[in-house]
N, C-alpha and C. Protein backbone atom coordinates (compact mmCIF):
# COMPACT_ATOMS: atom_id res chain seq x y z
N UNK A 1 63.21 88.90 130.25
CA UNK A 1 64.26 89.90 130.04
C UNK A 1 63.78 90.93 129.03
N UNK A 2 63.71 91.95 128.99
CA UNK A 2 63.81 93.24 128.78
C UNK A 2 64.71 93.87 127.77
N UNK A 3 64.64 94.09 126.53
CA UNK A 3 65.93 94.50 125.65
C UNK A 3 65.35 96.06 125.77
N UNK A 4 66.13 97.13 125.91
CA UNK A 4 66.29 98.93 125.76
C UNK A 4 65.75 98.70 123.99
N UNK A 5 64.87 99.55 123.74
CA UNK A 5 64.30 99.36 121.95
C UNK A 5 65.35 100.50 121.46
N UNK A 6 66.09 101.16 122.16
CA UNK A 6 66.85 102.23 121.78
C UNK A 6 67.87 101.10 120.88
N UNK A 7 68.63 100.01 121.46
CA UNK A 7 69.35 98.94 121.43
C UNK A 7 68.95 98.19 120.20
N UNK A 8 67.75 97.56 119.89
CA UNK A 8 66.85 97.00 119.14
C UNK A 8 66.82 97.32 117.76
N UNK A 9 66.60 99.24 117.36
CA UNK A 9 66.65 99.58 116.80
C UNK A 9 67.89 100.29 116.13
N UNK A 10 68.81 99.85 116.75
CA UNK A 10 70.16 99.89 115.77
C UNK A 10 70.50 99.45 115.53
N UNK A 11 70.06 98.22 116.39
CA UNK A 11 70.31 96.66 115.28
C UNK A 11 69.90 96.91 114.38
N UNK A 12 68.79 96.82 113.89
CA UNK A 12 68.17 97.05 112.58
C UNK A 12 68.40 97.49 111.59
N UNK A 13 69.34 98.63 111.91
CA UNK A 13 69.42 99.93 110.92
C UNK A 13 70.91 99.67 110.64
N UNK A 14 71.68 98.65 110.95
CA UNK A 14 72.46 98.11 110.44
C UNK A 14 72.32 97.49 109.42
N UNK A 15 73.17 97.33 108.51
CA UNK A 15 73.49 97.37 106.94
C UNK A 15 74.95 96.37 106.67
N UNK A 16 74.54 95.44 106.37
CA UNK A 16 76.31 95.03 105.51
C UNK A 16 76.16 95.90 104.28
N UNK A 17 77.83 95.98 104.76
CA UNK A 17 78.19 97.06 103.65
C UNK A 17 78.46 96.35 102.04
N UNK A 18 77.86 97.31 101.12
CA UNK A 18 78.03 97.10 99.77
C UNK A 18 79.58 97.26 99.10
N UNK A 19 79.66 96.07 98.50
CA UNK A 19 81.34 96.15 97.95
C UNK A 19 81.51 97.08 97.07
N UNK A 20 82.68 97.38 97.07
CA UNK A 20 83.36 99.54 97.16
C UNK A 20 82.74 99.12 95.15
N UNK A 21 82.17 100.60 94.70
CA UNK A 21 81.88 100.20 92.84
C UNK A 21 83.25 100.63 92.27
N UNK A 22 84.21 101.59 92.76
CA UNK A 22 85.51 101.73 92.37
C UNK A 22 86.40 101.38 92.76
N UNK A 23 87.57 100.71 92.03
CA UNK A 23 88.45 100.05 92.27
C UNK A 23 89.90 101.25 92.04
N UNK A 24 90.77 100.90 93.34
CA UNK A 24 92.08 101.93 92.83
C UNK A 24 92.73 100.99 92.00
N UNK A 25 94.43 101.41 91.13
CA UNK A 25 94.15 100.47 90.22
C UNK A 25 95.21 99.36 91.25
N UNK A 26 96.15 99.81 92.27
CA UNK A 26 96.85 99.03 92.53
C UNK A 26 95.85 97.81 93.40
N UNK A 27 94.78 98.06 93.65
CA UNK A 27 93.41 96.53 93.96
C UNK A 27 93.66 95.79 92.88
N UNK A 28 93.57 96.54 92.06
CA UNK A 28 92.61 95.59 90.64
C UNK A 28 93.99 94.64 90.42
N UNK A 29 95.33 95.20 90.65
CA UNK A 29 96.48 94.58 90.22
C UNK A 29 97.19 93.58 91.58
N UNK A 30 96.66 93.70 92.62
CA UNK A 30 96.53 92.56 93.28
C UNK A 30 95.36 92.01 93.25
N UNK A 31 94.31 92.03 92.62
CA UNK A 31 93.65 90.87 92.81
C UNK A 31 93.94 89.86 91.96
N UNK A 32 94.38 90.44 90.45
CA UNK A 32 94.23 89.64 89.60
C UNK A 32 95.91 88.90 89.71
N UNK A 33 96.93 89.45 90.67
CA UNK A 33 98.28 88.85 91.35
C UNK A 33 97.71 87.73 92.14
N UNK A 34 96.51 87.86 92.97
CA UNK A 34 96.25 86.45 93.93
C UNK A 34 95.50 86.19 93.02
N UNK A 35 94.70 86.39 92.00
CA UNK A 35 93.51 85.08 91.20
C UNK A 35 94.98 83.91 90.55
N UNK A 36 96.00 84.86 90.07
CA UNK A 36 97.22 84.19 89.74
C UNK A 36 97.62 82.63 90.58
N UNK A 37 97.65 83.33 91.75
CA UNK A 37 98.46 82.03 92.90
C UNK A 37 97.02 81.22 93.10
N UNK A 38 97.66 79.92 93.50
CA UNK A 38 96.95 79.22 93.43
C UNK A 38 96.06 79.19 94.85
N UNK A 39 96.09 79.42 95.99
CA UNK A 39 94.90 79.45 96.87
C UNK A 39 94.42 81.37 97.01
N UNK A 40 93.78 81.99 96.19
CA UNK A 40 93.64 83.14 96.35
C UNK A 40 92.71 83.17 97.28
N UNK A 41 92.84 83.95 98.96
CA UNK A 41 91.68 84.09 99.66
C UNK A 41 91.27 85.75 99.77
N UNK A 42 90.32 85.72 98.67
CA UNK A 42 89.53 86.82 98.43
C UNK A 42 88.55 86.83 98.41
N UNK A 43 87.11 87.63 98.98
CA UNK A 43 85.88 87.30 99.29
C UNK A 43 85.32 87.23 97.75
N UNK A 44 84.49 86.19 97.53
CA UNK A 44 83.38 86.22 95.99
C UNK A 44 83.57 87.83 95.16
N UNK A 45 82.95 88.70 95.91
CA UNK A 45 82.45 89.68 95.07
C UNK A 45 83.82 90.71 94.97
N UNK A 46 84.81 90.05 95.86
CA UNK A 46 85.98 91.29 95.36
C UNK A 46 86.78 90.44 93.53
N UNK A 47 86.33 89.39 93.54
CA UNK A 47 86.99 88.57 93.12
C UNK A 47 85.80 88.68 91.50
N UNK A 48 84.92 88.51 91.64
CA UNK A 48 83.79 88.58 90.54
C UNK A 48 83.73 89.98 90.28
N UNK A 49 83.96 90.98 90.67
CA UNK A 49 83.64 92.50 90.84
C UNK A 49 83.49 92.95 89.00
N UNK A 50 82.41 93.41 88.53
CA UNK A 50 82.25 93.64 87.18
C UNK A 50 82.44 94.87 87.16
N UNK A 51 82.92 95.74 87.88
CA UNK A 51 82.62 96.87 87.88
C UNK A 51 84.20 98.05 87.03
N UNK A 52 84.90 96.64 87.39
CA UNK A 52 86.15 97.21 86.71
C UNK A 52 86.96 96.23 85.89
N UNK A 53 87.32 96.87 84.53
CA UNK A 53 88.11 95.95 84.08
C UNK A 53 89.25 94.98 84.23
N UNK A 54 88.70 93.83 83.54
CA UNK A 54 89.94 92.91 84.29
C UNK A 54 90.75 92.83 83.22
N UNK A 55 92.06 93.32 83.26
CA UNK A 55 93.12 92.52 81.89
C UNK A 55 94.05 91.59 82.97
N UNK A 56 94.66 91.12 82.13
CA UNK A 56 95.53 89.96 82.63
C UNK A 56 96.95 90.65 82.24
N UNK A 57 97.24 90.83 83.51
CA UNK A 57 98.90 91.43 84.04
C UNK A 57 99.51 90.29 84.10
N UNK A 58 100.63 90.30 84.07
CA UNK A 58 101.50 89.59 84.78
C UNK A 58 102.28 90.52 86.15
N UNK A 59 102.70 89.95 87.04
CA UNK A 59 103.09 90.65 88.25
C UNK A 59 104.41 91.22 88.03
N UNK A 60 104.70 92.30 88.15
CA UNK A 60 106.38 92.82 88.10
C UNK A 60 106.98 92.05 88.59
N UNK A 61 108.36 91.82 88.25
CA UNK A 61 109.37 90.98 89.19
C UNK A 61 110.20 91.64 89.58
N UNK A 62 109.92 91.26 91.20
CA UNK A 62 111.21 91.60 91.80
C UNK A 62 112.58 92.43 91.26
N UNK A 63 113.23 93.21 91.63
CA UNK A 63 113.93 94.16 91.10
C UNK A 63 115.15 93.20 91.88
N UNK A 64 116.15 93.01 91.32
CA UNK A 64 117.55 92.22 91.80
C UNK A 64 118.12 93.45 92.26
N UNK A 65 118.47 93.22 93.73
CA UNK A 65 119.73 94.06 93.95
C UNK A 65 121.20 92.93 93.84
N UNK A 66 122.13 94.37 93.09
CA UNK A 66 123.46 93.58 92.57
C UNK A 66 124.28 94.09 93.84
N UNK A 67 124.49 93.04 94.64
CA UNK A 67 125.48 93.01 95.66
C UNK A 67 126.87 92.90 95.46
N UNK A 68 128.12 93.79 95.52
CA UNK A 68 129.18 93.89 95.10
C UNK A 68 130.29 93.11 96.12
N UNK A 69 130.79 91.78 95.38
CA UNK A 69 131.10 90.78 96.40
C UNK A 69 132.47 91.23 96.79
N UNK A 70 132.99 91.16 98.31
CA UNK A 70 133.82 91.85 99.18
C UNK A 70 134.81 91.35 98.75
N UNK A 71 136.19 91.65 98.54
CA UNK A 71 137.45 91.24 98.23
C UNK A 71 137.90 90.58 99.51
N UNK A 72 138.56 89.28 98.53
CA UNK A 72 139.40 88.56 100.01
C UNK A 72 140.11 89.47 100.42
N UNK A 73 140.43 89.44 101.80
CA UNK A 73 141.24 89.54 102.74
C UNK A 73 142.47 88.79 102.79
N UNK A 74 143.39 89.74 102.12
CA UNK A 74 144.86 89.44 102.11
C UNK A 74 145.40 89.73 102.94
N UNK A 75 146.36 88.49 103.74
CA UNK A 75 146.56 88.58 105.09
C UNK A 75 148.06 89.24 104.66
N UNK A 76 148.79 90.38 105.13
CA UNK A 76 150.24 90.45 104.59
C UNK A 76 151.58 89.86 104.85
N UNK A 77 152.46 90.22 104.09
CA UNK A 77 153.19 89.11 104.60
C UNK A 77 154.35 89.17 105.49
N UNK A 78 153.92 88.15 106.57
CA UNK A 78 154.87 88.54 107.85
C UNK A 78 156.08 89.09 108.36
N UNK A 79 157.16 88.70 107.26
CA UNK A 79 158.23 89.44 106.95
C UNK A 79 158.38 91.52 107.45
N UNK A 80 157.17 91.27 105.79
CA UNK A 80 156.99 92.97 106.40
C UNK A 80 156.46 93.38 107.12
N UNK A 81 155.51 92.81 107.85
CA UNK A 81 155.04 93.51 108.74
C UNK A 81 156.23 93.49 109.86
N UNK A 82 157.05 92.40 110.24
CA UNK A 82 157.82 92.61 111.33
C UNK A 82 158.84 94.05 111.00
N UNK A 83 159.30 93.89 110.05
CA UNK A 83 160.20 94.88 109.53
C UNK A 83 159.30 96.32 109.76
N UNK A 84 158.33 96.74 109.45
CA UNK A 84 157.48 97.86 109.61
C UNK A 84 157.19 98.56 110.82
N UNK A 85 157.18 97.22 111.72
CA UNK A 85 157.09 97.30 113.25
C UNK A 85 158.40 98.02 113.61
N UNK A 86 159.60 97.21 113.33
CA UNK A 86 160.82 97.82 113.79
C UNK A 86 161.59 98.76 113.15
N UNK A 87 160.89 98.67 112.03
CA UNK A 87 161.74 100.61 111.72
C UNK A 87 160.48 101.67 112.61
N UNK A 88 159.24 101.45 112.88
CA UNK A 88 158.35 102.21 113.50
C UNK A 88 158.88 102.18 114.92
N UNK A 89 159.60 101.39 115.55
CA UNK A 89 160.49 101.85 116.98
C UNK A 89 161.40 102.19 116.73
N UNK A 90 162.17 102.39 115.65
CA UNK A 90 163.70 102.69 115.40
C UNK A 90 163.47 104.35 115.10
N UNK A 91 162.23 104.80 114.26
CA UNK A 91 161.91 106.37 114.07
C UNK A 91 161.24 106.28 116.00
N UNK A 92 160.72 105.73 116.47
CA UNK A 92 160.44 106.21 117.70
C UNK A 92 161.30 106.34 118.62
N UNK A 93 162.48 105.93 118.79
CA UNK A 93 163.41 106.04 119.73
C UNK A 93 164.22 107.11 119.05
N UNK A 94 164.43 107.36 117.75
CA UNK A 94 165.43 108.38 117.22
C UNK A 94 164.44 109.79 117.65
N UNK A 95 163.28 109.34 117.34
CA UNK A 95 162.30 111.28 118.09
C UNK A 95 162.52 111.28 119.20
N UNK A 96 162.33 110.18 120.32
CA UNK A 96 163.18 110.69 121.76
C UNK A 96 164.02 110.84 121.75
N UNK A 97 165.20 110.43 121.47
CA UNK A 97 166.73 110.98 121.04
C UNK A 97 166.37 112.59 120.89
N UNK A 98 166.61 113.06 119.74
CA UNK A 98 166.26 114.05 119.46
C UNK A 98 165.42 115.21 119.88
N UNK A 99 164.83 114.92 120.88
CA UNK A 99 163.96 115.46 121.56
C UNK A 99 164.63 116.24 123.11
N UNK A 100 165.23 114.75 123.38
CA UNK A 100 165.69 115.02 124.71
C UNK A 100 167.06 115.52 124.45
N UNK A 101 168.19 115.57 122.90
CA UNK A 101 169.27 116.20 123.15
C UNK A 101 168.64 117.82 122.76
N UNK A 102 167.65 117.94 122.31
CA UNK A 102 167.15 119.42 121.93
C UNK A 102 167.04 119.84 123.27
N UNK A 103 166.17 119.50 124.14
CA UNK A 103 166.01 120.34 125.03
C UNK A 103 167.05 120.64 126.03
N UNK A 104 167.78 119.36 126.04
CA UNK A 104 169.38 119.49 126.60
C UNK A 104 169.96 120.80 126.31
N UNK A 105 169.95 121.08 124.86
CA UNK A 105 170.61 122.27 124.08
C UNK A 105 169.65 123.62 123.96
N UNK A 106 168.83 123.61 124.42
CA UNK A 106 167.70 124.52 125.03
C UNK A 106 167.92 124.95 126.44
N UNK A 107 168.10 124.11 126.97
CA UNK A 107 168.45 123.88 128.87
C UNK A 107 169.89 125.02 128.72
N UNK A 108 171.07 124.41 127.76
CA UNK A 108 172.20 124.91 128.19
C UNK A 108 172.37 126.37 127.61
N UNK A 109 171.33 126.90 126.57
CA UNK A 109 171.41 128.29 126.16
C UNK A 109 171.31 128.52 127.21
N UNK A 110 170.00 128.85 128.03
CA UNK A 110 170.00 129.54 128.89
C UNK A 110 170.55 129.78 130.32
C-alpha cells in the first residue's frame, strides 16, 4: 500500500499544541474553584501552569433570591357572596325594567 507523501507530510508538521502562557482571570478563578472540589478533572499543565499567579480565592456564593411567599387564599364567606349574587340580579332586572318602560315612553312620544 501506497500512502500520497502529500498526506505523510502533514502528518508531520503537526504539532500538539502548547498550553495558552496567558491566563484570563475568570480561568485562573475556576481553576483554583475545581483544585477546591475534590475530584478536579483538569489536564496537569492547566493545573501546574506557573505562568500565572495563584492566590487562593474562595468561590462567590451563590446570590439568594428572596422569594415573596404568596398569601393564603381566603375563601369568602358564603353568606356574602350569595347576597352579592342577588342584589347583582335585583340591579339587573331593575335596568331591564327601566329600560323597557323608557322606551315604552319613547315609543309613546312619538
Amino acid at each position: 500500500t501506497s500512502k500520497d507523501p502529500n498526506l505523510q507530510q502533514s502528518e508531520k508538521s503537526i504539532k500538539s499544541r502548547a498550553p495558552p502562557s496567558r491566563l484570563a482571570k475568570e480561568d485562573i478563578d475556576c481553576i483554583m474553584y475545581t483544585k477546591k472540589l475534590k475530584d478536579a478533572n483538569l489536564p496537569n499543565w492547566y493545573i501546574n501552569n506557573s505562568k500565572f499567579e495563584k492566590m487562593d480565592i474562595s468561590p462567590e456564593p451563590t446570590p439568594q433570591i428572596d422569594i415573596p411567599k404568596k398569601p393564603d387564599i381566603v375563601k369568602p364567606d358564603p353568606i356574602k357572596v350569595k347576597r352579592m349574587r342577588k342584589q347583582c340580579e335585583m340591579e339587573r332586572i331593575a335596568k331591564n325594567i327601566f329600560r323597557s318602560e323608557l322606551s315604552k315612553l319613547v315609543q309613546a312620544d312619538d
